[in-house]
C-alpha atoms as a PDB file:
ATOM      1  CA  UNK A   1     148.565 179.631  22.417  1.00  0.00           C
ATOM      2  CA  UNK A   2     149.416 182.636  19.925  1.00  0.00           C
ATOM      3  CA  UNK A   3     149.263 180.110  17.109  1.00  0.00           C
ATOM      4  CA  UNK A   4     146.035 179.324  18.162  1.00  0.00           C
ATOM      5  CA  UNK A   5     144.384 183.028  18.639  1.00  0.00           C
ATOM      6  CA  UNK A   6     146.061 183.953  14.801  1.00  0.00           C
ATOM      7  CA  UNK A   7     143.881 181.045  13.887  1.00  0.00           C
ATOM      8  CA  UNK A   8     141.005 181.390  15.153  1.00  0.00           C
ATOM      9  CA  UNK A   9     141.242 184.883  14.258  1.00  0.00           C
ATOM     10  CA  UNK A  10     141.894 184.114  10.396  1.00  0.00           C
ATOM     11  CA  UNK A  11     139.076 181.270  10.558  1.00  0.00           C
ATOM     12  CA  UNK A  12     136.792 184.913  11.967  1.00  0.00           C
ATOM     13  CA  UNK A  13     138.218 186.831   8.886  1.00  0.00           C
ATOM     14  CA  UNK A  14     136.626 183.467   6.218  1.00  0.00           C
ATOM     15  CA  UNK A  15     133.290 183.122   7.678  1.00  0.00           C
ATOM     16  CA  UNK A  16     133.064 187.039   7.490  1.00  0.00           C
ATOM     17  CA  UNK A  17     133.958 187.334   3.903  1.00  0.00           C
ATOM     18  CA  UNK A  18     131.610 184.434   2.932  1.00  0.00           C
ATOM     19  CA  UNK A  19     128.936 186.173   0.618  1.00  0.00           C
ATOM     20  CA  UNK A  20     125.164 187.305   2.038  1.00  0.00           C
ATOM     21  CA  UNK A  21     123.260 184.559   1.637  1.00  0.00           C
ATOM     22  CA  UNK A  22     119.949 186.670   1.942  1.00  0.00           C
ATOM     23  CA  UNK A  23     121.441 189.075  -1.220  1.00  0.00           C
ATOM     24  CA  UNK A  24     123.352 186.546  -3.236  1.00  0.00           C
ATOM     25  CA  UNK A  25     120.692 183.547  -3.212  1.00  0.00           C
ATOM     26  CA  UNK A  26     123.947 181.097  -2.401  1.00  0.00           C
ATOM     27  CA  UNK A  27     122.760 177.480  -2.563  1.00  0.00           C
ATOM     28  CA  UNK A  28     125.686 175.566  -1.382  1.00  0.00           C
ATOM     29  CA  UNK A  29     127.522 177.146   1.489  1.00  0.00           C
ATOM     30  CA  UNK A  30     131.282 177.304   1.218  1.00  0.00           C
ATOM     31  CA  UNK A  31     132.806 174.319   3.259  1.00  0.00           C
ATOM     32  CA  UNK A  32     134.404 175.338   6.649  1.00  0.00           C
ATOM     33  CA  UNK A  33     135.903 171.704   7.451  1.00  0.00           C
ATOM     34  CA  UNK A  34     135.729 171.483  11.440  1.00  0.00           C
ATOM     35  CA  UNK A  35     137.707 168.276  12.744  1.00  0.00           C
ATOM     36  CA  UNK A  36     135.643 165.746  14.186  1.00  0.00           C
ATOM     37  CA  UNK A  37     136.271 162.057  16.570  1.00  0.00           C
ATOM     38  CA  UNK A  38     134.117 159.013  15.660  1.00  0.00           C
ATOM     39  CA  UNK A  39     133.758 159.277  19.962  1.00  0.00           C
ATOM     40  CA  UNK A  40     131.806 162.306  19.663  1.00  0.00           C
ATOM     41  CA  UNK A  41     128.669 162.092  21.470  1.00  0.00           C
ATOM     42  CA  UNK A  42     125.903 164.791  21.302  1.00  0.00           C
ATOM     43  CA  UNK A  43     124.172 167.287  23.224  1.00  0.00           C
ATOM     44  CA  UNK A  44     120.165 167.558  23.346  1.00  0.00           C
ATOM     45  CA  UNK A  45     117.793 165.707  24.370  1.00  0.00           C
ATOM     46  CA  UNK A  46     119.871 162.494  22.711  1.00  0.00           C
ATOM     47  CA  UNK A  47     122.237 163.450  25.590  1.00  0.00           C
ATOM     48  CA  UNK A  48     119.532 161.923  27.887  1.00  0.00           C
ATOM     49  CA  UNK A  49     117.956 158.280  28.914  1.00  0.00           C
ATOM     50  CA  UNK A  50     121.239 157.363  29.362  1.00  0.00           C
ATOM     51  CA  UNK A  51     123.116 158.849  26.494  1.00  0.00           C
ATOM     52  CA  UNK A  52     123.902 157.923  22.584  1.00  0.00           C
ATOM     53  CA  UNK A  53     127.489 156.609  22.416  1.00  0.00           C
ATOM     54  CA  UNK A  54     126.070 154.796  18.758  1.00  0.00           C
ATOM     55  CA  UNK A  55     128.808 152.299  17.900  1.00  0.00           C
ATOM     56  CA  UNK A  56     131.878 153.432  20.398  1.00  0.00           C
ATOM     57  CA  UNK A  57     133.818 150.276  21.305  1.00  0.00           C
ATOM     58  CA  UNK A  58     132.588 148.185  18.758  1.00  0.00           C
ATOM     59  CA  UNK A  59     134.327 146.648  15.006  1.00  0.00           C
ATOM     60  CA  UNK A  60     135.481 149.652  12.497  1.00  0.00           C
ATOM     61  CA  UNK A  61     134.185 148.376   9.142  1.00  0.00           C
ATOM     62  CA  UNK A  62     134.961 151.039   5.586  1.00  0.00           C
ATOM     63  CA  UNK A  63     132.264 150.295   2.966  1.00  0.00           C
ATOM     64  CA  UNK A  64     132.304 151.886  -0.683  1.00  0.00           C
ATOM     65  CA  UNK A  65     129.379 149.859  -2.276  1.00  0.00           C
ATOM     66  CA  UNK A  66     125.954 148.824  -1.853  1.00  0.00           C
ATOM     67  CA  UNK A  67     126.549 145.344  -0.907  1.00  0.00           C
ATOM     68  CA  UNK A  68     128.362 146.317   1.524  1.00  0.00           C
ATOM     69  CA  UNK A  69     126.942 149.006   3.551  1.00  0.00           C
ATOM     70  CA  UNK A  70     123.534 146.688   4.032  1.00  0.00           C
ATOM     71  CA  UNK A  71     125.858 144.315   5.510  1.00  0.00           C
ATOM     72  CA  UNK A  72     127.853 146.153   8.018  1.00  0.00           C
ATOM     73  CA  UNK A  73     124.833 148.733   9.303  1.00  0.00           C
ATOM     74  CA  UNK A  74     121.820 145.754   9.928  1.00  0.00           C
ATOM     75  CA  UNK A  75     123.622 144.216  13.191  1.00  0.00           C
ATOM     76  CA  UNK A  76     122.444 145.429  17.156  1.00  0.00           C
ATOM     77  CA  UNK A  77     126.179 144.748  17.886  1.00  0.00           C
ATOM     78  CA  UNK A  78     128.563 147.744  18.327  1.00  0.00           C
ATOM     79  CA  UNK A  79     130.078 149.328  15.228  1.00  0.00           C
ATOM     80  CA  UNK A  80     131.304 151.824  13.581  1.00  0.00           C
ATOM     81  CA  UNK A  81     130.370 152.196   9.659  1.00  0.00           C
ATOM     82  CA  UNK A  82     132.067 154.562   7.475  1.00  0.00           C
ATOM     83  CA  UNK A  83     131.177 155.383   4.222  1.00  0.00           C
ATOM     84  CA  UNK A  84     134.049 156.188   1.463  1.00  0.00           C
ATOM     85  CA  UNK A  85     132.624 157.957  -1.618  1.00  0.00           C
ATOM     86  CA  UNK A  86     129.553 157.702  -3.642  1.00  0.00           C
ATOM     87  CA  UNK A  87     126.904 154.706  -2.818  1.00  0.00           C
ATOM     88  CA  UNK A  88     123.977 154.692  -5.455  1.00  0.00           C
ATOM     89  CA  UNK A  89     121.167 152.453  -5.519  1.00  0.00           C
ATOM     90  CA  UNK A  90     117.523 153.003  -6.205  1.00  0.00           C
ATOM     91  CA  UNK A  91     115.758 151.067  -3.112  1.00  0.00           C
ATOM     92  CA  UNK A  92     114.090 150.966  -0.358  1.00  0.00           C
ATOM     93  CA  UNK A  93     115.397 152.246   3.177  1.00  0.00           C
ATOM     94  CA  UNK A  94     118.464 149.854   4.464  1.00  0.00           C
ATOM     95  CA  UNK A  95     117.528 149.001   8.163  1.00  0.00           C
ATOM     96  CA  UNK A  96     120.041 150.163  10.602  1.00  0.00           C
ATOM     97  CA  UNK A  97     120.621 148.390  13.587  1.00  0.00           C
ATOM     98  CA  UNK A  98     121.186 149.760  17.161  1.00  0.00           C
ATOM     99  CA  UNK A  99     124.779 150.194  18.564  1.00  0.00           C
ATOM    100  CA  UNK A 100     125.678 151.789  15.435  1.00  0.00           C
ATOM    101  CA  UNK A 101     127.366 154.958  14.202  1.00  0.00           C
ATOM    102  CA  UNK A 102     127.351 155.641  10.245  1.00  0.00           C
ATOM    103  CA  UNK A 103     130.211 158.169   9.615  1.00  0.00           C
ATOM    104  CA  UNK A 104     130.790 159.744   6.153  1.00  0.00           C
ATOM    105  CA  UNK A 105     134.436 159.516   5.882  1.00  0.00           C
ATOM    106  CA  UNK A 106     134.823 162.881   4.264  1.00  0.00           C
ATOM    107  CA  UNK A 107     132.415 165.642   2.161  1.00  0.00           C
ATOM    108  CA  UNK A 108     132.173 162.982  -0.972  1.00  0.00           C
ATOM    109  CA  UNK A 109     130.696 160.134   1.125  1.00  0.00           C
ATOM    110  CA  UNK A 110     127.327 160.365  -0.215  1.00  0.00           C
ATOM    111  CA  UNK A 111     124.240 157.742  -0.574  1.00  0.00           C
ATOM    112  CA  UNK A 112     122.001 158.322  -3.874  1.00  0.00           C
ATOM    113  CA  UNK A 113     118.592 156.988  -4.562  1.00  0.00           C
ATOM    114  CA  UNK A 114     118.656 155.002  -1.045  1.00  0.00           C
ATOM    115  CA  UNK A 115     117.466 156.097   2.642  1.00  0.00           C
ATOM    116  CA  UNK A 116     118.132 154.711   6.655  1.00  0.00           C
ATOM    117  CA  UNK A 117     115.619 153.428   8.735  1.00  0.00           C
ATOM    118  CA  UNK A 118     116.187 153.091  12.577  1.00  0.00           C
ATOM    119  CA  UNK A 119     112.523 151.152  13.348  1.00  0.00           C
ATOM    120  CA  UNK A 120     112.446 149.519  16.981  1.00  0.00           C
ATOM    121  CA  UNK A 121     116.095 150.562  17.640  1.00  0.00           C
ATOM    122  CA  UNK A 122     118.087 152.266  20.113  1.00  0.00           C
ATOM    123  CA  UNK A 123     121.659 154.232  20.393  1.00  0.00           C
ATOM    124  CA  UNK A 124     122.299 155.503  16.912  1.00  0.00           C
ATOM    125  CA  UNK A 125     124.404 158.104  15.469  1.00  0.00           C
ATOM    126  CA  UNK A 126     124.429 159.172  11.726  1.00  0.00           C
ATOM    127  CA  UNK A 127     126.982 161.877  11.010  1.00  0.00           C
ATOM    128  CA  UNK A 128     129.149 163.779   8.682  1.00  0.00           C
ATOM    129  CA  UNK A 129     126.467 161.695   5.224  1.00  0.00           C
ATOM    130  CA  UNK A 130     124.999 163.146   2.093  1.00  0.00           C
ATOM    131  CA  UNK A 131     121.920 161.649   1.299  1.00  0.00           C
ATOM    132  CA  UNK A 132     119.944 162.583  -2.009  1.00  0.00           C
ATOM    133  CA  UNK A 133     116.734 162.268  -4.229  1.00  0.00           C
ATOM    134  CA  UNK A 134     115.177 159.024  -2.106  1.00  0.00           C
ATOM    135  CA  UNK A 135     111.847 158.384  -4.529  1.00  0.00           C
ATOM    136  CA  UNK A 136     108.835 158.453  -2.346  1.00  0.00           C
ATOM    137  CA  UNK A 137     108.265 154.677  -3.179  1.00  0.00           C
ATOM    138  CA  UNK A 138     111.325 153.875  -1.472  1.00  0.00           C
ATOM    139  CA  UNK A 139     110.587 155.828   2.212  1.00  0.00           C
ATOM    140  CA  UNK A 140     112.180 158.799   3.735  1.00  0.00           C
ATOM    141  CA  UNK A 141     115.847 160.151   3.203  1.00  0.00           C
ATOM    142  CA  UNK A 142     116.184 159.399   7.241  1.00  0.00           C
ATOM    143  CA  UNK A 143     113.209 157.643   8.935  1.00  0.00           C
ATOM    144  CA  UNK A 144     112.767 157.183  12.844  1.00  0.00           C
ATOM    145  CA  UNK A 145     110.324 154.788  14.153  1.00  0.00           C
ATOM    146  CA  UNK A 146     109.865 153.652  17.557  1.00  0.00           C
ATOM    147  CA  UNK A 147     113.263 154.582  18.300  1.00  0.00           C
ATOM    148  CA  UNK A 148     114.917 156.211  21.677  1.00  0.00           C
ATOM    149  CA  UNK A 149     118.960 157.630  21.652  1.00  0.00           C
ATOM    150  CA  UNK A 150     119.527 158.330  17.955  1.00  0.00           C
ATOM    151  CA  UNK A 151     121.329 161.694  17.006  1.00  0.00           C
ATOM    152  CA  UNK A 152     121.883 163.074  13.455  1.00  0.00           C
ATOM    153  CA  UNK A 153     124.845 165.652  12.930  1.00  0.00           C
ATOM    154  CA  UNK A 154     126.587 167.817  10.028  1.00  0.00           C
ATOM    155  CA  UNK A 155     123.992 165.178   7.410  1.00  0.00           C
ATOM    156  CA  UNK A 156     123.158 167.288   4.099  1.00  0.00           C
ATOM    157  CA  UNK A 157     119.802 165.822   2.836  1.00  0.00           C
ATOM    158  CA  UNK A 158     117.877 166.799  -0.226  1.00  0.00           C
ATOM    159  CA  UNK A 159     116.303 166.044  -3.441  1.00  0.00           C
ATOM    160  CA  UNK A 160     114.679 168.828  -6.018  1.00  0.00           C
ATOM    161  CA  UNK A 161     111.846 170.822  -6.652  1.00  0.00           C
ATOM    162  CA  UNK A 162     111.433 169.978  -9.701  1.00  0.00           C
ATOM    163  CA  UNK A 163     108.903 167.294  -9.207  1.00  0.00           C
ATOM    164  CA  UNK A 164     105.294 167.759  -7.528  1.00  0.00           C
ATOM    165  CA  UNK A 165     104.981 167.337  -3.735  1.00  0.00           C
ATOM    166  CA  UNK A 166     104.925 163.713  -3.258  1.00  0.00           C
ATOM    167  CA  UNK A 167     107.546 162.735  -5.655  1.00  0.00           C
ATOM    168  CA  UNK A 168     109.811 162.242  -2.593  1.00  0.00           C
ATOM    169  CA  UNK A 169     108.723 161.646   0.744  1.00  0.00           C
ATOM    170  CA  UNK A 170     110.369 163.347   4.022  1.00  0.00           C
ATOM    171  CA  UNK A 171     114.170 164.281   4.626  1.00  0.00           C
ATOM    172  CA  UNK A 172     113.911 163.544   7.839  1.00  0.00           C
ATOM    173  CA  UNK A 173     110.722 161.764   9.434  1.00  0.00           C
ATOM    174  CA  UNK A 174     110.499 161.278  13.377  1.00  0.00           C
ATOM    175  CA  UNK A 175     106.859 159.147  14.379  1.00  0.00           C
ATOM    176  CA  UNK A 176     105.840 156.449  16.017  1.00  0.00           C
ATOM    177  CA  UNK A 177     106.382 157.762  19.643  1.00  0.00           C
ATOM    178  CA  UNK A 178     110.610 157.839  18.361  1.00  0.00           C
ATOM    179  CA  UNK A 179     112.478 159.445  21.354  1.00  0.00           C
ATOM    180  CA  UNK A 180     115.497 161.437  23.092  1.00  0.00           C
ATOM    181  CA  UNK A 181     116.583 162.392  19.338  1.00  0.00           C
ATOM    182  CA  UNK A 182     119.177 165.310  18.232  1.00  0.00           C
ATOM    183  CA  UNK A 183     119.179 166.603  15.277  1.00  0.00           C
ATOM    184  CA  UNK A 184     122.159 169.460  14.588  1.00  0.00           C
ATOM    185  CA  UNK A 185     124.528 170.881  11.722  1.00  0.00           C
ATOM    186  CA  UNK A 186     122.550 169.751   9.183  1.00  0.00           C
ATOM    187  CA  UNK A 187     122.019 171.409   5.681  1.00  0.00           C
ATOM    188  CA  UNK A 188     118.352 170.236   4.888  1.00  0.00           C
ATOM    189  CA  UNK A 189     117.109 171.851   1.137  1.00  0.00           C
ATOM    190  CA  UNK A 190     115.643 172.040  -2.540  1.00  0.00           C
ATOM    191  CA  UNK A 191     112.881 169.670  -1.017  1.00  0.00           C
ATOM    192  CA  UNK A 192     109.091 170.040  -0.934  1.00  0.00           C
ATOM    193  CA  UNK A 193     108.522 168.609   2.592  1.00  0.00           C
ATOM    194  CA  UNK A 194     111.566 168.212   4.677  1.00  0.00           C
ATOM    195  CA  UNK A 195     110.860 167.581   7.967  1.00  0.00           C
ATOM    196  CA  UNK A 196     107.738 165.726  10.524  1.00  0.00           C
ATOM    197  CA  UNK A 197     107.389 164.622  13.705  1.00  0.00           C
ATOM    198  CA  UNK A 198     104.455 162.719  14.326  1.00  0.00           C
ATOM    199  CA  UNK A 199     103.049 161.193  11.674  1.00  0.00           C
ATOM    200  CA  UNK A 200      99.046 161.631  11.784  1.00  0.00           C
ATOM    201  CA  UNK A 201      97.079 163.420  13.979  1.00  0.00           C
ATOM    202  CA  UNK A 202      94.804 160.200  15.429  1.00  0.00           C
ATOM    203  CA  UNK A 203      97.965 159.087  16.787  1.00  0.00           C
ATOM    204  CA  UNK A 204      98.218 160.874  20.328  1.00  0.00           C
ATOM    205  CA  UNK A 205      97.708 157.696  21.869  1.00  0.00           C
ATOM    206  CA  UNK A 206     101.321 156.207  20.836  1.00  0.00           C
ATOM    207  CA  UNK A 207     102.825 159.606  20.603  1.00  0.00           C
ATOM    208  CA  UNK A 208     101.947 161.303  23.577  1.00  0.00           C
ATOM    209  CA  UNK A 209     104.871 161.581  25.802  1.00  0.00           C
ATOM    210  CA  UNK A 210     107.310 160.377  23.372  1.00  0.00           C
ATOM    211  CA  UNK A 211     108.730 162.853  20.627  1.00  0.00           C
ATOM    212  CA  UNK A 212     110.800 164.480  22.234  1.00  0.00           C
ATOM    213  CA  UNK A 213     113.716 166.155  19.823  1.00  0.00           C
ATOM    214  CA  UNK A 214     116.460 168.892  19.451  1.00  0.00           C
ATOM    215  CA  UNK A 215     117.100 171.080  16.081  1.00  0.00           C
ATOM    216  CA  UNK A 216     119.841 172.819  16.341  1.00  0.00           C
ATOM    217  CA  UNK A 217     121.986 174.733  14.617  1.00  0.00           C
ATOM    218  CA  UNK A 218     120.635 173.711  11.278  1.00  0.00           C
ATOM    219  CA  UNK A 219     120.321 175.139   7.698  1.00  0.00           C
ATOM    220  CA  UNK A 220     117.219 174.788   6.033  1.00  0.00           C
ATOM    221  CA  UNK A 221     117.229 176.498   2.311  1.00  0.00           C
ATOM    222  CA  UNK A 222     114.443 176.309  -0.569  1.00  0.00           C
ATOM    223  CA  UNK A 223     111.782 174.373   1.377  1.00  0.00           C
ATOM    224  CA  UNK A 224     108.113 174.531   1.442  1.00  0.00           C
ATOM    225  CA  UNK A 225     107.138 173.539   4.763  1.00  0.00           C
ATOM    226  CA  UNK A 226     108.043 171.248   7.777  1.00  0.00           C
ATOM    227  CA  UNK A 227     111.092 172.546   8.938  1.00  0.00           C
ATOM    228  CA  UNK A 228     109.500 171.381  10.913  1.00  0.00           C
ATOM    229  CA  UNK A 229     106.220 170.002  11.571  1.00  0.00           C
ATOM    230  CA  UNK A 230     105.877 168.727  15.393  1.00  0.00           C
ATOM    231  CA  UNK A 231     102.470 166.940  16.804  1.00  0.00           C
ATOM    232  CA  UNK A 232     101.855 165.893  20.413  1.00  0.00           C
ATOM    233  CA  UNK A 233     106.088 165.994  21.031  1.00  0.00           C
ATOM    234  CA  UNK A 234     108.364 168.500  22.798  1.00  0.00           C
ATOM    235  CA  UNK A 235     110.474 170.443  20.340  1.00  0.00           C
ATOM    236  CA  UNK A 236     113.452 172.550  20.928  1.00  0.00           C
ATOM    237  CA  UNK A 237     114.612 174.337  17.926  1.00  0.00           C
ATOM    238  CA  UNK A 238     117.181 177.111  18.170  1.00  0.00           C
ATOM    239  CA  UNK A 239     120.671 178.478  16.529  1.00  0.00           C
ATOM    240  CA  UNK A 240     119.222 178.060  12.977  1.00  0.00           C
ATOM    241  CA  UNK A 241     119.375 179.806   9.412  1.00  0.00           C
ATOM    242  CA  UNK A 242     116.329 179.443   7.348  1.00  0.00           C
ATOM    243  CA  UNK A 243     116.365 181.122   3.650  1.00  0.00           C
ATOM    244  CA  UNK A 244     113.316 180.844   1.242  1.00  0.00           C
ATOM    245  CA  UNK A 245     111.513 178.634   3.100  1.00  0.00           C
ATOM    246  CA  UNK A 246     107.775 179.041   3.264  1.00  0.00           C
ATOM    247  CA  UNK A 247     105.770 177.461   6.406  1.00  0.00           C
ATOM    248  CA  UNK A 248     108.278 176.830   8.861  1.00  0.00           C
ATOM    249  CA  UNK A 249     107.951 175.734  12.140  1.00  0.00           C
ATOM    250  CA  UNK A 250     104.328 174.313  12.375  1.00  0.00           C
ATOM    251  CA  UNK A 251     103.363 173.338  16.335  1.00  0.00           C
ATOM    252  CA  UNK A 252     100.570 171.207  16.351  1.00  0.00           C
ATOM    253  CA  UNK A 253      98.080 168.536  18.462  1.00  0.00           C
ATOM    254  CA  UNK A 254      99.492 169.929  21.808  1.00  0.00           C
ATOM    255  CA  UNK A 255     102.824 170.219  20.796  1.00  0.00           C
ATOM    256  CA  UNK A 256     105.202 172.013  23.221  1.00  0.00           C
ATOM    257  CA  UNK A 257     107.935 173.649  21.391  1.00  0.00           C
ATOM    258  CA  UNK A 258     110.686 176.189  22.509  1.00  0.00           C
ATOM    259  CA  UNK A 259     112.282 178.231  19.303  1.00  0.00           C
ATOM    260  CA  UNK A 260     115.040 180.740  20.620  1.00  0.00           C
ATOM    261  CA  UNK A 261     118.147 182.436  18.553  1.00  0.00           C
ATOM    262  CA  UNK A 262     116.656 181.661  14.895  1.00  0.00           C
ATOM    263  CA  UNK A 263     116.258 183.796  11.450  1.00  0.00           C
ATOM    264  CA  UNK A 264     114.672 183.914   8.364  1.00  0.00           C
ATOM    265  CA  UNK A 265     115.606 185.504   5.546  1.00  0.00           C
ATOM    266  CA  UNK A 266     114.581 185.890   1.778  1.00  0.00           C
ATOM    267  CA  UNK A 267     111.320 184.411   1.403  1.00  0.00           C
ATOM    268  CA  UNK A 268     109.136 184.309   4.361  1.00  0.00           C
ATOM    269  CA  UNK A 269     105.833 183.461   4.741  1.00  0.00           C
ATOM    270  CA  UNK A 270     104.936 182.059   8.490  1.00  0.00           C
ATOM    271  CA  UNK A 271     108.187 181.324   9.983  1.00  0.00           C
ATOM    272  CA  UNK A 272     105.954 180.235  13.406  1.00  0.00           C
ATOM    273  CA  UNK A 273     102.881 179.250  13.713  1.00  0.00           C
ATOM    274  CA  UNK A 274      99.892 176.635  15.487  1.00  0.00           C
ATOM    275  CA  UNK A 275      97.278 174.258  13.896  1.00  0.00           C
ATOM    276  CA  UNK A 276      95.047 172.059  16.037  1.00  0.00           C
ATOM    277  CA  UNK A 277      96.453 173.699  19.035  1.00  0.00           C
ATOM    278  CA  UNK A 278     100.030 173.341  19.190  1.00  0.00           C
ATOM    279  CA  UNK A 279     102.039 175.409  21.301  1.00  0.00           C
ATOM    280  CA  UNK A 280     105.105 177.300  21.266  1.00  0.00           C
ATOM    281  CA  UNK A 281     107.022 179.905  23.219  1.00  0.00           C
ATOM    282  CA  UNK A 282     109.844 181.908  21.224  1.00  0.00           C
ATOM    283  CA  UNK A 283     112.565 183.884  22.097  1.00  0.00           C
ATOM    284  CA  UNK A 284     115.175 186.397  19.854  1.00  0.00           C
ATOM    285  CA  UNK A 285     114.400 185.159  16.654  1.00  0.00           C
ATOM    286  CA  UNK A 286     114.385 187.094  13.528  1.00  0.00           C
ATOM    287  CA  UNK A 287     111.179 186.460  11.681  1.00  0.00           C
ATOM    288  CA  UNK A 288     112.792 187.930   8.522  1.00  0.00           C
ATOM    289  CA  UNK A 289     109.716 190.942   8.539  1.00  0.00           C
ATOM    290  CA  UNK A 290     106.876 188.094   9.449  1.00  0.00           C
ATOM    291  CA  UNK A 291     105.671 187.527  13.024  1.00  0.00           C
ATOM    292  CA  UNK A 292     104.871 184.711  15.243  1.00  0.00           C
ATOM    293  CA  UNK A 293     101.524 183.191  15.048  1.00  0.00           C
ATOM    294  CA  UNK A 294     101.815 180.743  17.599  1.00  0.00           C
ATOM    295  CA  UNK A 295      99.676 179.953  20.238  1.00  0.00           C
ATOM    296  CA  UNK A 296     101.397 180.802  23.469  1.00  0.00           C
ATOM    297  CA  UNK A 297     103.065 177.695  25.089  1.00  0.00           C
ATOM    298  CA  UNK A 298     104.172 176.538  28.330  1.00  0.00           C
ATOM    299  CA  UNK A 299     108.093 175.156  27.577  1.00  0.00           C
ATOM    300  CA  UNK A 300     110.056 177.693  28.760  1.00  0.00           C
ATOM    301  CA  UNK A 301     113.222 174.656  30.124  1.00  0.00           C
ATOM    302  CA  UNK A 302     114.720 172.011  29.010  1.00  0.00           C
ATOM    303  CA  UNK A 303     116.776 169.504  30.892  1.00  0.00           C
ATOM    304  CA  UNK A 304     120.310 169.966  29.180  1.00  0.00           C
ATOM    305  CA  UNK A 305     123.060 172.558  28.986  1.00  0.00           C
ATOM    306  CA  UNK A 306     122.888 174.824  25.951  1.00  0.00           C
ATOM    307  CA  UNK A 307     124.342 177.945  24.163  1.00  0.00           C
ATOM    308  CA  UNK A 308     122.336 180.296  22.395  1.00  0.00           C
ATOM    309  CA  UNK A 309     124.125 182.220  19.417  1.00  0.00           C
ATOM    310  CA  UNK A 310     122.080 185.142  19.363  1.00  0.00           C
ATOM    311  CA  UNK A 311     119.771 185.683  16.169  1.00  0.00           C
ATOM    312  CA  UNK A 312     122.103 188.469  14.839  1.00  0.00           C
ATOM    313  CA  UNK A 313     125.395 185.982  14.772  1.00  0.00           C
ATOM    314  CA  UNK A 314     123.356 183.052  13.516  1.00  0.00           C
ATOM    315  CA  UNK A 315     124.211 183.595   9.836  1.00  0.00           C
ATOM    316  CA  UNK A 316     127.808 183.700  10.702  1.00  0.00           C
ATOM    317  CA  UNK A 317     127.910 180.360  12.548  1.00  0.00           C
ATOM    318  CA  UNK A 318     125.425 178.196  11.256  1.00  0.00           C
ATOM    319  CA  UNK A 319     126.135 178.811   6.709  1.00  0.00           C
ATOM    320  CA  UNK A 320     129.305 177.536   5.886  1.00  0.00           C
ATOM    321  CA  UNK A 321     129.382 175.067   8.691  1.00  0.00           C
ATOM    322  CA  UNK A 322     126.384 173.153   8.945  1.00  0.00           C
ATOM    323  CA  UNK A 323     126.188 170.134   6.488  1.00  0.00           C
ATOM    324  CA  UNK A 324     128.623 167.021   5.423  1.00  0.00           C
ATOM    325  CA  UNK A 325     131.517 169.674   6.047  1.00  0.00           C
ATOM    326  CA  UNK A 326     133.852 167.062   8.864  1.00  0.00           C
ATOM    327  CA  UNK A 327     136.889 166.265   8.943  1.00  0.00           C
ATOM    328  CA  UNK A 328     137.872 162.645  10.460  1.00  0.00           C
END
């Protein structure tokens, strides 16, 4: 037990002397490796409907290439997928099949040039995975379609800025009424457009009902906008670190969102705020000097367990951590 105080206590002393991100402009956080199971299973609303165990039970299959990553992640039978090292391929999104969890084995597992697509799937978990500079031709970093269960942890996702707008496509795309999703740890950044839920605005018909996702305890650094954009869904988005990011969370087409413990820092232009009526109702957030501009919502619950940070230890918990920074 005293082993364990002195440790936790020295791991308090590292994340205290990491740098200010808000003075110092840090890209990269320093890596705080937190050990991890492959039985993990998350909270959020991908905690409901049943659950998201993703591949638990199933085969264990290690993949280092191309070739074979599209073969092990396509099947709906159990299985576990982890990726060793560097996978680079320009192409389209690889279909990933339900039942499945796709672990990154350590920080260096990493898939270049090439997204996931969960379309028509169920029970999903992507964890612990760099993904990078997916072309706009070729879809989405991530992509959820149609989808119910799927939960995305400790992913780093990017591309650049260096392009225009619609060089890439999303980070992180959840539409076409997709479901009981969790999305948490992750390091999104350098990106133009990171983030949607809900693809178009004429479609509240499929939508309506559905959407219904968790943010938390994400990183979001040198973005533009959607971090993110909900329509029509139910958003809760809370413990997060935004830096230099310039529309943030945009609530809109009746969405319901709840944003509670979250700061921005550096660059700020509207860190909350409503088109086409959407809806939100915040809570001890630092707006980093900007205010809310939100239309007043309604979502004041949601049907899980929870712990809030606080918006003044945010910083503390979320840089450093957040991101492909497991241990296995």
């Amino acid at each position: 037990m005293q082993l364990s105080v002195l440790f936790l206590q020295l791991l308090a002393l590292g994340v205290a002397a990491l740098p200010t991100a808000t003075s110092e402009r840090d890209i990269a956080p320093a890596e705080i490796a937190k050990r991890a199971t492959i039985t993990d299973v998350p909270g959020g609303y991908a905690s409901l409907n049943g659950g998201t165990t993703g591949g638990k039970g199933g085969t264990t299959t290690t993949v280092s290439t191309y070739a074979q990553f599209t073969a092990a992640v396509t099947s709906d039978s159990a299985k576990v997928v982890i990726v060793s090292g560097t996978i680079t391929q320009t192409a389209d999104q690889v279909k990933v099949g339900s039942n499945t969890s796709i672990i990154g084995k350590n920080s260096s597992a990493k898939l270049v040039g090439f997204g996931l697509l969960v379309k028509s799937k169920t029970n999903v978990i992507i964890r612990n995975l760099t993904i990078q500079k997916v072309l706009a031709d070729n879809g989405d970093a991530i992509g959820v379609q149609l989808s119910t269960n799927v939960w995305i942890d400790h992913a780093d996702l990017s591309s650049d800025r260096d392009h225009d707008k619609d060089y890439y496509d999303g980070l992180l795309d959840l539409t076409h009424a997709a479901d009981y999703i969790t999305v948490s740890n992750t390091f999104f950044h350098d990106h133009w457009k990171a983030s949607l839920v809900g693809h178009s605005d004429s479609n509240s018909a499929e939508d309506t009902g559905h959407l219904r996702v968790t943010y938390n305890n994400n990183y979001w650094y040198n973005i533009n906008s959607r971090t993110p954009s909900i329509r029509f869904g139910t958003g809760h988005i809370y413990n997060s670190y935004f830096l230099d990011v310039a529309d943030g969370i945009n609530t809109r087409d009746g969405a319901q969102v709840l944003v509670q413990s979250n700061v921005w820092a550096g660059t700020v232009s509207k860190p909350l705020y409503s088109t086409d009526s959407g809806y939100a109702v915040a809570s001890d957030n630092d707006f980093g000097g900007e205010s809310n501009e939100a239309l007043a919502g309604t979502l004041t619950t949601v049907p899980y367990s929870y712990t809030l940070l606080g918006s003044s230890n945010v910083y503390a918990a979320v840089y450093g951590t957040a991101g492909a920074t497991l241990s296995f």
